[in-house]
Protein backbone atom coordinates (compact mmCIF):
# COMPACT_ATOMS: atom_id res chain seq x y z
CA UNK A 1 0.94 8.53 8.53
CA UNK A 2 -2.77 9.39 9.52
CA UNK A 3 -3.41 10.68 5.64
CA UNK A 4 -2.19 7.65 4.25
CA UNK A 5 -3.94 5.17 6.72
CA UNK A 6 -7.00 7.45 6.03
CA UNK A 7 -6.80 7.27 2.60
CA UNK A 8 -5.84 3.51 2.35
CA UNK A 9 -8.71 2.54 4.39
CA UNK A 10 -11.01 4.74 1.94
CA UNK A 11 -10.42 2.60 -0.77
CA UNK A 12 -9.88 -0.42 0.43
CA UNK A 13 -13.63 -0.61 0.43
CA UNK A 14 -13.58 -0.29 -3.53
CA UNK A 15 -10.67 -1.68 -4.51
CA UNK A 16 -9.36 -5.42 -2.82
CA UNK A 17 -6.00 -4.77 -1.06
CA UNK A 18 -4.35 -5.79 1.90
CA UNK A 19 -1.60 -3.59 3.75
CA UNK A 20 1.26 -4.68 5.90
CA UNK A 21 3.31 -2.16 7.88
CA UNK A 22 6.37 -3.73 9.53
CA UNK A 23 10.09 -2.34 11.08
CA UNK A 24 12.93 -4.40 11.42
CA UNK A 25 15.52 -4.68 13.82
CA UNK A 26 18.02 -2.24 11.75
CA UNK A 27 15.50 0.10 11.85
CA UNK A 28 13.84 0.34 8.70
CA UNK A 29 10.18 0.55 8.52
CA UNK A 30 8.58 -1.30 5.40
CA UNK A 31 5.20 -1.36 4.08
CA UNK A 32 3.65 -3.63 1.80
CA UNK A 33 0.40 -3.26 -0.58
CA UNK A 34 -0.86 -6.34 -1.89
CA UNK A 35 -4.13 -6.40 -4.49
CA UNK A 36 -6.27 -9.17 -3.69
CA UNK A 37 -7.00 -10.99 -7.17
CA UNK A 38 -10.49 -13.26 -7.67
CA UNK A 39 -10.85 -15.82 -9.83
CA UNK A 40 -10.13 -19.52 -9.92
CA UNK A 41 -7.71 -19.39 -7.30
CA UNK A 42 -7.58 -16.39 -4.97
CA UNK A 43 -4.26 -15.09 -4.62
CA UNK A 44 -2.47 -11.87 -3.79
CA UNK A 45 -0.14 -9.65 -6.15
CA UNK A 46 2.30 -7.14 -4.68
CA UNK A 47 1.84 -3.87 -5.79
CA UNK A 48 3.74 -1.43 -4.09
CA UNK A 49 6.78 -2.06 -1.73
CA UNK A 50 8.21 0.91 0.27
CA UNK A 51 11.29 0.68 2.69
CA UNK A 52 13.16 3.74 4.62
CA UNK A 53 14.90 4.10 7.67
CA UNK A 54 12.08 7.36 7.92
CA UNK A 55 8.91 6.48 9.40
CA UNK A 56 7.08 9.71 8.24
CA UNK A 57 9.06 9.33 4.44
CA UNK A 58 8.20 5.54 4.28
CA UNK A 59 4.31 6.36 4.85
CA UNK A 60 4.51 9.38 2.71
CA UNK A 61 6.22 7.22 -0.07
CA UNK A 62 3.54 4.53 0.07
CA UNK A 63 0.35 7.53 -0.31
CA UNK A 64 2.05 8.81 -3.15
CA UNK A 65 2.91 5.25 -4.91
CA UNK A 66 -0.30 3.98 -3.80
CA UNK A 67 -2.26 6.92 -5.60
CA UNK A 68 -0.06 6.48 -8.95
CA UNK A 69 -1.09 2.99 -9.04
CA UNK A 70 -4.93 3.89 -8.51
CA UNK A 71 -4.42 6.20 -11.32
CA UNK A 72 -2.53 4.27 -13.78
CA UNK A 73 -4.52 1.04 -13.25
CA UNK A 74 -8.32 1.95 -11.70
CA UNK A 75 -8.69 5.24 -13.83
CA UNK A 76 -8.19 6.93 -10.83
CA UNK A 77 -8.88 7.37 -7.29
């Protein structure tokens, strides 16, 4: 969990995103990465959406989708 807040918080500086960690009442932890879009309107796209019962494989889920999107749509991270 530490990495990935770590690392999220490392590029949030370059990159516009927004991240939203929740857990429900069954249990499963969910967490949300939303890209923060400029233009005429300001809006926000979801990006990645991760949900497991896991804590530790929720957060380790989101690093790893998180740094395929940086990769595939930023030319990297």
């Amino acid at each position: 969990m530490n990495d990935f807040l770590r690392f999220f918080n490392e590029k949030v500086s370059f990159y516009p995103m927004e991240l939203e960690i929740s857990r429900s009442s069954s249990s499963e932890w969910s967490i949300t990465i939303s890209q923060r879009l400029l233009g005429p309107e300001v809006r926000d796209k979801q990006i990645i959406k991760v949900c497991s019962e896991d804590m530790e494989l929720c957060f380790a889920k989101a690093h790893v989708q998180l740094k395929e999107w940086l990769l595939t749509n930023c030319g990297g991270y």
